[in-house]
C-alpha atoms as a PDB file:
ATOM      1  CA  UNK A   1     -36.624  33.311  -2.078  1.00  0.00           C
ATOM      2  CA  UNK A   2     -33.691  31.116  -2.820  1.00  0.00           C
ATOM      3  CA  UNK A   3     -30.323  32.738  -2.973  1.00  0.00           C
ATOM      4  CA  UNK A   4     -28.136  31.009  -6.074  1.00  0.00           C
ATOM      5  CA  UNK A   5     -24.400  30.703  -6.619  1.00  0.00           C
ATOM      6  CA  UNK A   6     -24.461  31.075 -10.309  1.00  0.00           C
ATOM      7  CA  UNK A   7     -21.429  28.870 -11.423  1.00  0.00           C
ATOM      8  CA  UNK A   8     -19.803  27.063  -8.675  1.00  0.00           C
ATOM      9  CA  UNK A   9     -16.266  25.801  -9.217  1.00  0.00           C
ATOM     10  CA  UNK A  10     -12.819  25.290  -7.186  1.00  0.00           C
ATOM     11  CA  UNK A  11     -12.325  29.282  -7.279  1.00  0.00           C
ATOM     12  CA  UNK A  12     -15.212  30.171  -5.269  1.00  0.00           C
ATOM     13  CA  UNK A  13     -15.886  27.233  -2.560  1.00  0.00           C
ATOM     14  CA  UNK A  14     -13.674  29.387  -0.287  1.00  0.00           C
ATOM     15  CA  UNK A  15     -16.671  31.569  -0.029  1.00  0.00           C
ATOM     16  CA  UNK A  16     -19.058  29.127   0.922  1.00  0.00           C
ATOM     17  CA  UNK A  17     -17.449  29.519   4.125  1.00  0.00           C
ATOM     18  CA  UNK A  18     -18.556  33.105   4.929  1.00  0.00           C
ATOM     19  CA  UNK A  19     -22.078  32.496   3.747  1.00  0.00           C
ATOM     20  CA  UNK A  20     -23.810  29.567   2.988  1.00  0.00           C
ATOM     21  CA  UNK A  21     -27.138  30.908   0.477  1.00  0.00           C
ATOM     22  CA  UNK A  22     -30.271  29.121   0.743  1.00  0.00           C
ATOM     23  CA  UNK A  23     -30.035  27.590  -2.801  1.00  0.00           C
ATOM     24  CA  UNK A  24     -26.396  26.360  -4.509  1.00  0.00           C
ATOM     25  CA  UNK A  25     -26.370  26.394  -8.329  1.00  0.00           C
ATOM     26  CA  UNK A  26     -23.485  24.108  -9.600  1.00  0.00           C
ATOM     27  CA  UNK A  27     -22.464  24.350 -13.279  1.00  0.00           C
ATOM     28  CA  UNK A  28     -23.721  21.614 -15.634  1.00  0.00           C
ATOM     29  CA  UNK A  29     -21.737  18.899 -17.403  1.00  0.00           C
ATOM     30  CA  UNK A  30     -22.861  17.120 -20.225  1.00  0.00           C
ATOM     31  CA  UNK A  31     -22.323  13.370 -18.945  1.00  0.00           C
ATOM     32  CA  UNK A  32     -18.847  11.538 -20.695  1.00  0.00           C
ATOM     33  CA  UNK A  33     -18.468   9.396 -23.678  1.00  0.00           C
ATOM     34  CA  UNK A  34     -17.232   6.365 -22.728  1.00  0.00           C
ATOM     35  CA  UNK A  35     -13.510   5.831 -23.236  1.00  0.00           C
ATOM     36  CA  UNK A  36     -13.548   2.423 -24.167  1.00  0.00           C
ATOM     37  CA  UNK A  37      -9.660   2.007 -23.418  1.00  0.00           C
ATOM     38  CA  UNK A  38      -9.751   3.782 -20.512  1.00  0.00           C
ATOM     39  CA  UNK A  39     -12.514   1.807 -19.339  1.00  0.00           C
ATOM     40  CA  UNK A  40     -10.877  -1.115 -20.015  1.00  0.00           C
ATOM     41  CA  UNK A  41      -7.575  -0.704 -18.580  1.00  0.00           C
ATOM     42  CA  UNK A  42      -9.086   0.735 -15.232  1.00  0.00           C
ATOM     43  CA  UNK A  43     -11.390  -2.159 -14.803  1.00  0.00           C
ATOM     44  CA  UNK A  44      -8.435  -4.227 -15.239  1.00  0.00           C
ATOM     45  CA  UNK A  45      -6.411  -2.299 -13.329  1.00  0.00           C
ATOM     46  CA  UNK A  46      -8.885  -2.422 -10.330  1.00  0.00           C
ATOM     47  CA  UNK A  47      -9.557  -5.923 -10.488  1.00  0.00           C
ATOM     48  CA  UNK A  48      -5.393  -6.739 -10.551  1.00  0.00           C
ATOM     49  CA  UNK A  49      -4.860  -4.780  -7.584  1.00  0.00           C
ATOM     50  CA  UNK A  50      -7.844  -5.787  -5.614  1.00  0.00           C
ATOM     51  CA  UNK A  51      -6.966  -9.469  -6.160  1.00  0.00           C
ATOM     52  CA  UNK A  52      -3.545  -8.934  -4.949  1.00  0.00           C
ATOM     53  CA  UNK A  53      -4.950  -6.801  -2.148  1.00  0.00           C
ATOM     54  CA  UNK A  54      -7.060  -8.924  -0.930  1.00  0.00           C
ATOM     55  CA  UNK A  55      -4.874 -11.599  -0.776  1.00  0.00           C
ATOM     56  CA  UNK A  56      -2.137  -9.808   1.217  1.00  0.00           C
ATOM     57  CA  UNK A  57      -4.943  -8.145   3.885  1.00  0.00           C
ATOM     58  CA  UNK A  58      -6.354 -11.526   4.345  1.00  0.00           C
ATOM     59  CA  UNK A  59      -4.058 -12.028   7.865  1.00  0.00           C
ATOM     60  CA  UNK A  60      -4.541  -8.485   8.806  1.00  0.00           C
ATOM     61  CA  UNK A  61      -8.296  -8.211   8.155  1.00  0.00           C
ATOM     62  CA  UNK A  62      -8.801 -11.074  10.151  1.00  0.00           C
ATOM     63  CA  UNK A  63      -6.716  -9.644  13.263  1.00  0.00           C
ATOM     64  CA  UNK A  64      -9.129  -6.359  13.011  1.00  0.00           C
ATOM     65  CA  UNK A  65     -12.151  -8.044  12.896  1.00  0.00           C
ATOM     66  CA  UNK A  66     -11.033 -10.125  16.513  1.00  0.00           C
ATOM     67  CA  UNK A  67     -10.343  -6.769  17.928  1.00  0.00           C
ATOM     68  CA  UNK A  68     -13.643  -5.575  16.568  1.00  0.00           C
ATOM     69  CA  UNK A  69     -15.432  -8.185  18.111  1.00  0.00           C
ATOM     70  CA  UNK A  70     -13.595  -8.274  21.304  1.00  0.00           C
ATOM     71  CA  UNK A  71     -13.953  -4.342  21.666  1.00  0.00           C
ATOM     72  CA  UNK A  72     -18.245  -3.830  21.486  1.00  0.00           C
ATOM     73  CA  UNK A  73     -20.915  -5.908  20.644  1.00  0.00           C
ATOM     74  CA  UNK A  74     -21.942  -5.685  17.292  1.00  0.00           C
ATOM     75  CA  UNK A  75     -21.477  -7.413  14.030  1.00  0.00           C
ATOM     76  CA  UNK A  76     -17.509  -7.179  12.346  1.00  0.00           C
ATOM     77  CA  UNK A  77     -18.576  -5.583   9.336  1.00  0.00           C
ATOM     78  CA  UNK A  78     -21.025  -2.519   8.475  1.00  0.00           C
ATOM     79  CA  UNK A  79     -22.821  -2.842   5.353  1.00  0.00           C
ATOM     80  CA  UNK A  80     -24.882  -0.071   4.164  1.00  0.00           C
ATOM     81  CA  UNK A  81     -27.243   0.775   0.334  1.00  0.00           C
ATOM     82  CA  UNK A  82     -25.050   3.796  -1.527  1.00  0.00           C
ATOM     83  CA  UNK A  83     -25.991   4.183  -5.191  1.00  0.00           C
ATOM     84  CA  UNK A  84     -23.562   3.921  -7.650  1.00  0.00           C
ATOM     85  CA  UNK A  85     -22.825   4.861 -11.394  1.00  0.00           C
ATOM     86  CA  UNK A  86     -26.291   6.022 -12.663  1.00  0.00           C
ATOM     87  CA  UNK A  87     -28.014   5.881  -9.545  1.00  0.00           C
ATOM     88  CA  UNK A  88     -27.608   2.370  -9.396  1.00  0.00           C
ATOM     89  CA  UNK A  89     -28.085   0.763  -5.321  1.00  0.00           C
ATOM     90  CA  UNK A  90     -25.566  -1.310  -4.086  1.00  0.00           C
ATOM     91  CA  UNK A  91     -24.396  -2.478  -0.755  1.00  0.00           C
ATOM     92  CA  UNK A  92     -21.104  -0.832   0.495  1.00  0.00           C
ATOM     93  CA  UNK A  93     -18.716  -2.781   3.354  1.00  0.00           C
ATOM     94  CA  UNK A  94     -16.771  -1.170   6.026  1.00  0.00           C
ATOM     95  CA  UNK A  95     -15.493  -2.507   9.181  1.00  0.00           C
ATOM     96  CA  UNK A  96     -17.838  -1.477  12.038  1.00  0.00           C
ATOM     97  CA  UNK A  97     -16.265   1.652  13.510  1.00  0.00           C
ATOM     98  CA  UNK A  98     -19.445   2.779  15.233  1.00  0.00           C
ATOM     99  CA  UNK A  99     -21.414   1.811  18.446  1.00  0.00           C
ATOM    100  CA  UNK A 100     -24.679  -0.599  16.924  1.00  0.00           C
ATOM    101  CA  UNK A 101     -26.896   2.643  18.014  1.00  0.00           C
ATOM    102  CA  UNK A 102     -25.128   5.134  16.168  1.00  0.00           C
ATOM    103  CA  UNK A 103     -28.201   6.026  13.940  1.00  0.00           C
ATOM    104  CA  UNK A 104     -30.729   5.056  16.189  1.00  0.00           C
ATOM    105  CA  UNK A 105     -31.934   9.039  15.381  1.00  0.00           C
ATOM    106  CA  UNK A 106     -31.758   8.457  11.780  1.00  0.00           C
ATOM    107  CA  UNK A 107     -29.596   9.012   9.153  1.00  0.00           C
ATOM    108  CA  UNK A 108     -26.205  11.398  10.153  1.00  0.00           C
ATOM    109  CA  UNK A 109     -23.369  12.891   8.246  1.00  0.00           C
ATOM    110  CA  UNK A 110     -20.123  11.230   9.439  1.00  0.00           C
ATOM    111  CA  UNK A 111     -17.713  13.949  10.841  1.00  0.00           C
ATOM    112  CA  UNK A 112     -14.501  13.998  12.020  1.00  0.00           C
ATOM    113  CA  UNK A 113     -13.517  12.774  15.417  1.00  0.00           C
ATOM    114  CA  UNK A 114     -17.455  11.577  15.615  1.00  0.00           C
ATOM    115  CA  UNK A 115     -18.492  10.439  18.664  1.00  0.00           C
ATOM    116  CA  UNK A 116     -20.155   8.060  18.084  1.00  0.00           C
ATOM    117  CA  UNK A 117     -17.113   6.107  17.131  1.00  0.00           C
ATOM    118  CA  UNK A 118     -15.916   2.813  19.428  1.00  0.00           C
ATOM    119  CA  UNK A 119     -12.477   3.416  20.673  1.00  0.00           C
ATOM    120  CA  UNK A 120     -11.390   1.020  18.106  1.00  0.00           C
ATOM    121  CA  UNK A 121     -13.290   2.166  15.513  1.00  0.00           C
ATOM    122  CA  UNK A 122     -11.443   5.914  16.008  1.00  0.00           C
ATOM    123  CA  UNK A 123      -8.326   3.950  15.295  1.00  0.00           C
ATOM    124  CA  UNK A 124      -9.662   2.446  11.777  1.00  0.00           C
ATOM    125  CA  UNK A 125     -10.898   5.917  11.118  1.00  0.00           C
ATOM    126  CA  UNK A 126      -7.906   7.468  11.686  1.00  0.00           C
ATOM    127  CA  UNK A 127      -6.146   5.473   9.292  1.00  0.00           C
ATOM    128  CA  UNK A 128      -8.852   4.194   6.819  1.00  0.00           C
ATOM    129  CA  UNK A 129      -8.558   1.004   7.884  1.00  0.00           C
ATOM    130  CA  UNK A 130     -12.507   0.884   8.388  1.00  0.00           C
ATOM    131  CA  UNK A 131     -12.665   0.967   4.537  1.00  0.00           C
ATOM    132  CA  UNK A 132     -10.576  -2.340   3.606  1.00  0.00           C
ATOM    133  CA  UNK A 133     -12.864  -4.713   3.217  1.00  0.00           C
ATOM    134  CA  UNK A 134     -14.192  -2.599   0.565  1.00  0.00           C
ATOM    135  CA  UNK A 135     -11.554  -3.966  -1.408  1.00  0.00           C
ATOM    136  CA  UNK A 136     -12.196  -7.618  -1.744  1.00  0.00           C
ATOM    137  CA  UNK A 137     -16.429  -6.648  -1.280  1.00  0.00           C
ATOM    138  CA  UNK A 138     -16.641  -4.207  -3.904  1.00  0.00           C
ATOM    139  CA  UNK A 139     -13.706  -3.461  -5.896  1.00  0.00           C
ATOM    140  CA  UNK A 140     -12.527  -6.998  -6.791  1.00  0.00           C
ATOM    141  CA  UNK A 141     -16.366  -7.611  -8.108  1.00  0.00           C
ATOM    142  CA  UNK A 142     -16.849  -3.862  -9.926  1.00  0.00           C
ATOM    143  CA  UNK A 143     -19.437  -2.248  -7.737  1.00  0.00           C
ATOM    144  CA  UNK A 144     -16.482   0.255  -6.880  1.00  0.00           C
ATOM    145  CA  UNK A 145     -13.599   1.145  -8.755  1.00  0.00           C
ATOM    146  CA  UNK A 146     -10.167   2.639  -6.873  1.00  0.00           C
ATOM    147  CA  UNK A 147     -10.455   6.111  -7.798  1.00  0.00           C
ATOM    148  CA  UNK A 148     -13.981   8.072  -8.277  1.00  0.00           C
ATOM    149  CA  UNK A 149     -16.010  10.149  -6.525  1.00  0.00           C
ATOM    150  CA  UNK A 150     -17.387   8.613  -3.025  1.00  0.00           C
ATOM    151  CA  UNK A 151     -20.565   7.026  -3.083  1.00  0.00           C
ATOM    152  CA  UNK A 152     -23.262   8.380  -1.185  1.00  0.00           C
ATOM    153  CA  UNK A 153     -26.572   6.911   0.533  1.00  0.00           C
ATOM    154  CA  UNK A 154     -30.144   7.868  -1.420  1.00  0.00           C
ATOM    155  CA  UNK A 155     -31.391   9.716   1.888  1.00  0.00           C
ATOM    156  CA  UNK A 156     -28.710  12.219   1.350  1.00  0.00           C
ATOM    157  CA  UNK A 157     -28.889  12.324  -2.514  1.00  0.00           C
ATOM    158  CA  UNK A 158     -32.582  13.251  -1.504  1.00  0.00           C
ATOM    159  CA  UNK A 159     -31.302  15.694   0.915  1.00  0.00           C
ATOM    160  CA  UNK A 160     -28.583  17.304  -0.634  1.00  0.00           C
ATOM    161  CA  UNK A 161     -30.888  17.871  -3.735  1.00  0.00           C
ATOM    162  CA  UNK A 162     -33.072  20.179  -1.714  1.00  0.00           C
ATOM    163  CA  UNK A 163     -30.389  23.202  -1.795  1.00  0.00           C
ATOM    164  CA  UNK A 164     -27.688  22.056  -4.226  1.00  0.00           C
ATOM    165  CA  UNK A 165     -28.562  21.692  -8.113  1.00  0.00           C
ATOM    166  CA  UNK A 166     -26.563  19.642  -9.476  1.00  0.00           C
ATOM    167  CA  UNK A 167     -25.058  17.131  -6.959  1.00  0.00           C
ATOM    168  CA  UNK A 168     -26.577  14.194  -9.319  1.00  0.00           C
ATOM    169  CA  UNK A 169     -24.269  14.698 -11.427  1.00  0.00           C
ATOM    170  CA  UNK A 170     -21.372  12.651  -9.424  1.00  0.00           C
ATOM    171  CA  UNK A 171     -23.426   9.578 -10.522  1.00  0.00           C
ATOM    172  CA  UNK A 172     -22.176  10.144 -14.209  1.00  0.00           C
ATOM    173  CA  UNK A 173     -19.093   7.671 -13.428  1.00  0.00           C
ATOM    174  CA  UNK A 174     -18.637   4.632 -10.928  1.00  0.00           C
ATOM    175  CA  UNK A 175     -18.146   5.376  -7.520  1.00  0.00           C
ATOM    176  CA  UNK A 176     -14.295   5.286  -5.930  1.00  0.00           C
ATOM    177  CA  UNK A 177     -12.829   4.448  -3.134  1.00  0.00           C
ATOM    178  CA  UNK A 178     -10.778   7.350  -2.755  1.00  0.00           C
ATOM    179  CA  UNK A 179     -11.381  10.270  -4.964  1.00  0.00           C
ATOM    180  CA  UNK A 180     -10.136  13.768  -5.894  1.00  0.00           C
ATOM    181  CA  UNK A 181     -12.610  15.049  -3.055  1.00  0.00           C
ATOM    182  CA  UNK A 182     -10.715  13.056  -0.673  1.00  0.00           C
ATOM    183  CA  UNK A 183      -7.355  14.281  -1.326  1.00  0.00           C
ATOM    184  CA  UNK A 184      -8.488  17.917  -1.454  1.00  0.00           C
ATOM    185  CA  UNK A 185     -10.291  18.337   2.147  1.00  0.00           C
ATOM    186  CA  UNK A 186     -11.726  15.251   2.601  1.00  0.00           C
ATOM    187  CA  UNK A 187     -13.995  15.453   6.076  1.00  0.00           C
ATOM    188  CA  UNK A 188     -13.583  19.055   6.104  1.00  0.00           C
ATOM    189  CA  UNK A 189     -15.618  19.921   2.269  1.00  0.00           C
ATOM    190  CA  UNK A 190     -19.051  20.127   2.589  1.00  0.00           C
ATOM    191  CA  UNK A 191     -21.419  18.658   0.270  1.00  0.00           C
ATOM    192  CA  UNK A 192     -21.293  21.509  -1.842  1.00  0.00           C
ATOM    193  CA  UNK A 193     -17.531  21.500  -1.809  1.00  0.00           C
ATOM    194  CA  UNK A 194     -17.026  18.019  -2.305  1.00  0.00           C
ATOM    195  CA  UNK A 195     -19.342  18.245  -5.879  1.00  0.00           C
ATOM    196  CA  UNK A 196     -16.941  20.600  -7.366  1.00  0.00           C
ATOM    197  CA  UNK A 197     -13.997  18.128  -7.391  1.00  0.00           C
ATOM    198  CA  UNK A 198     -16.021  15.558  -8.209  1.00  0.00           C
ATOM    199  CA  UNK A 199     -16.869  17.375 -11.770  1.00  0.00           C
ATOM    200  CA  UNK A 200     -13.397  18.240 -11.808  1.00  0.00           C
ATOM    201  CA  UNK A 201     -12.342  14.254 -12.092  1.00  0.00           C
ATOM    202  CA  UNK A 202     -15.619  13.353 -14.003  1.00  0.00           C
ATOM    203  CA  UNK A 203     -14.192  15.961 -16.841  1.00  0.00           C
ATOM    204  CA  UNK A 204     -10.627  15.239 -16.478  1.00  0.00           C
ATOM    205  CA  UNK A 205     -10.271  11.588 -15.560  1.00  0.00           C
ATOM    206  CA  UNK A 206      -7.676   9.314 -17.067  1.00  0.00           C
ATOM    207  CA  UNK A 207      -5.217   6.781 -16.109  1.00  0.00           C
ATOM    208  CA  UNK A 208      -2.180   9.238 -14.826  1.00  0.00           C
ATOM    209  CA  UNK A 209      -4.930  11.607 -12.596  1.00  0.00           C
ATOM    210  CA  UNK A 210      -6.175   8.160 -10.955  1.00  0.00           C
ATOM    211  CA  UNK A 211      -2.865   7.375 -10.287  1.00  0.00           C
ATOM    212  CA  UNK A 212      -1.957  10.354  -9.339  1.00  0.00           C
ATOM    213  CA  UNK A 213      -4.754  10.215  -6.959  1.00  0.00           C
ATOM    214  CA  UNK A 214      -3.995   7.021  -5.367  1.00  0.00           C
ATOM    215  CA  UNK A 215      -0.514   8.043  -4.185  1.00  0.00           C
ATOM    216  CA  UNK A 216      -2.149  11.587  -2.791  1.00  0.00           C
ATOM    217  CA  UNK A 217      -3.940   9.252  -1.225  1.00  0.00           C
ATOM    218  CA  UNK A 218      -1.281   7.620   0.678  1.00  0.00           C
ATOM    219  CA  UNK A 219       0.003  10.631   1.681  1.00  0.00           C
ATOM    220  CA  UNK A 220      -3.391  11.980   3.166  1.00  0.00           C
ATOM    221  CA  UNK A 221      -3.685   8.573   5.243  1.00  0.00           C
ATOM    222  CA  UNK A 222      -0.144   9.276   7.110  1.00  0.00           C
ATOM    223  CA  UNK A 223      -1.652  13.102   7.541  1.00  0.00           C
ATOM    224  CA  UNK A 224      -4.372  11.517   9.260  1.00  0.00           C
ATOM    225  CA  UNK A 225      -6.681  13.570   6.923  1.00  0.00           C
ATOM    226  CA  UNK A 226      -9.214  12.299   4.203  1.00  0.00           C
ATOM    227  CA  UNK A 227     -12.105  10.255   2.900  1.00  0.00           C
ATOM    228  CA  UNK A 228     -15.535   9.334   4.631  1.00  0.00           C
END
């Protein structure tokens, strides 16, 4: 018989810790009205800064991908299907951090200090560089915006359905590439965790949290702590 949290918010992750029940009930949202000014000035926001991004990594992104290459065989770049606002599939990029087999069991949850990481890719990790070209692949068109909760692949959707109600609900908004999950715990929130802060944003989002957000972010990529 499945065991439910009744209401799961930011007070009672903690307990999650102790004892993990068979079945995790997380409180319902009603989806968001779209705030058409909001909307607009993050879209424009993203694509300004993604532009400009792009065109300053250009040098660097190049000098990672020859140390890529030159470091294990394998392609530069990792591309992988996450679904996006509304469920919607599209293809994320990352630099290759990862040896070619790293899934060669199927589909795993990235951890911290994973092992199956190249000694290069440990480096990107470390610093989020792995998740640049994201920037001129997926921001700068719209797949992804700056700030919103991390996509996720359908397998674990699918998965994470099985014991947590409720995780669909992160597909309410477009995808980020940092998020308040992120600065909160980032590799060390579980599933169940991470869904809690991503209703938290979903309610509360607006232009001085994403900002807000973004230079958390900064600070969590000096700590060496963060997103997956």
């Amino acid at each position: 018989m499945n065991t439910a949290v009744g209401v799961l918010d930011s007070a009672t992750i903690q307990t999650l810790e102790v004892e993990k029940p068979e079945k995790i009930v997380i409180r319902k949202i009603d989806k968001p009205k779209t705030k058409l000014a909001y909307k607009c000035a993050k879209r424009i926001i993203d694509f300004l800064a993604s532009l400009i991004g792009s065109i300053i990594l250009i040098i660097p992104m190049i000098v990672i991908a020859v140390i890529i290459k030159l470091d294990s065989k394998g392609p530069v770049f990792y591309k992988q299907e996450r679904l996006g606002e509304d469920g919607k599939p599209f293809m994320l990029y990352k630099f290759r951090s990862m040896r070619v087999d790293a899934e060669a069991n199927g589909a795993q949850w990235a951890t911290d200090h994973d092992e199956r990481c190249t000694k290069v890719g440990a480096v990107l990790r470390l610093y989020r560089l792995d998740e640049l070209p994201q920037i001129p692949f997926n921001i700068l068109p719209g797949t992804l915006s700056i700030v919103g909760p991390r996509p996720e692949r359908k397998v674990f959707y699918d998965k994470f359905a099985t014991y947590i109600d409720g995780f669909e609900q992160r597909l309410y908004v477009k995808p980020g590439l940092t998020g308040l999950a992120q600065v909160s715990g980032g590799y060390d929130l579980l599933p169940e965790e991470k869904i809690v802060y991503d209703l938290e944003y979903i309610e509360n989002r607006s232009l001085k949290m994403d900002i807000g957000i973004i230079f958390k972010t900064i600070a969590v990529i000096f700590d060496h702590e963060g997103a997956r």
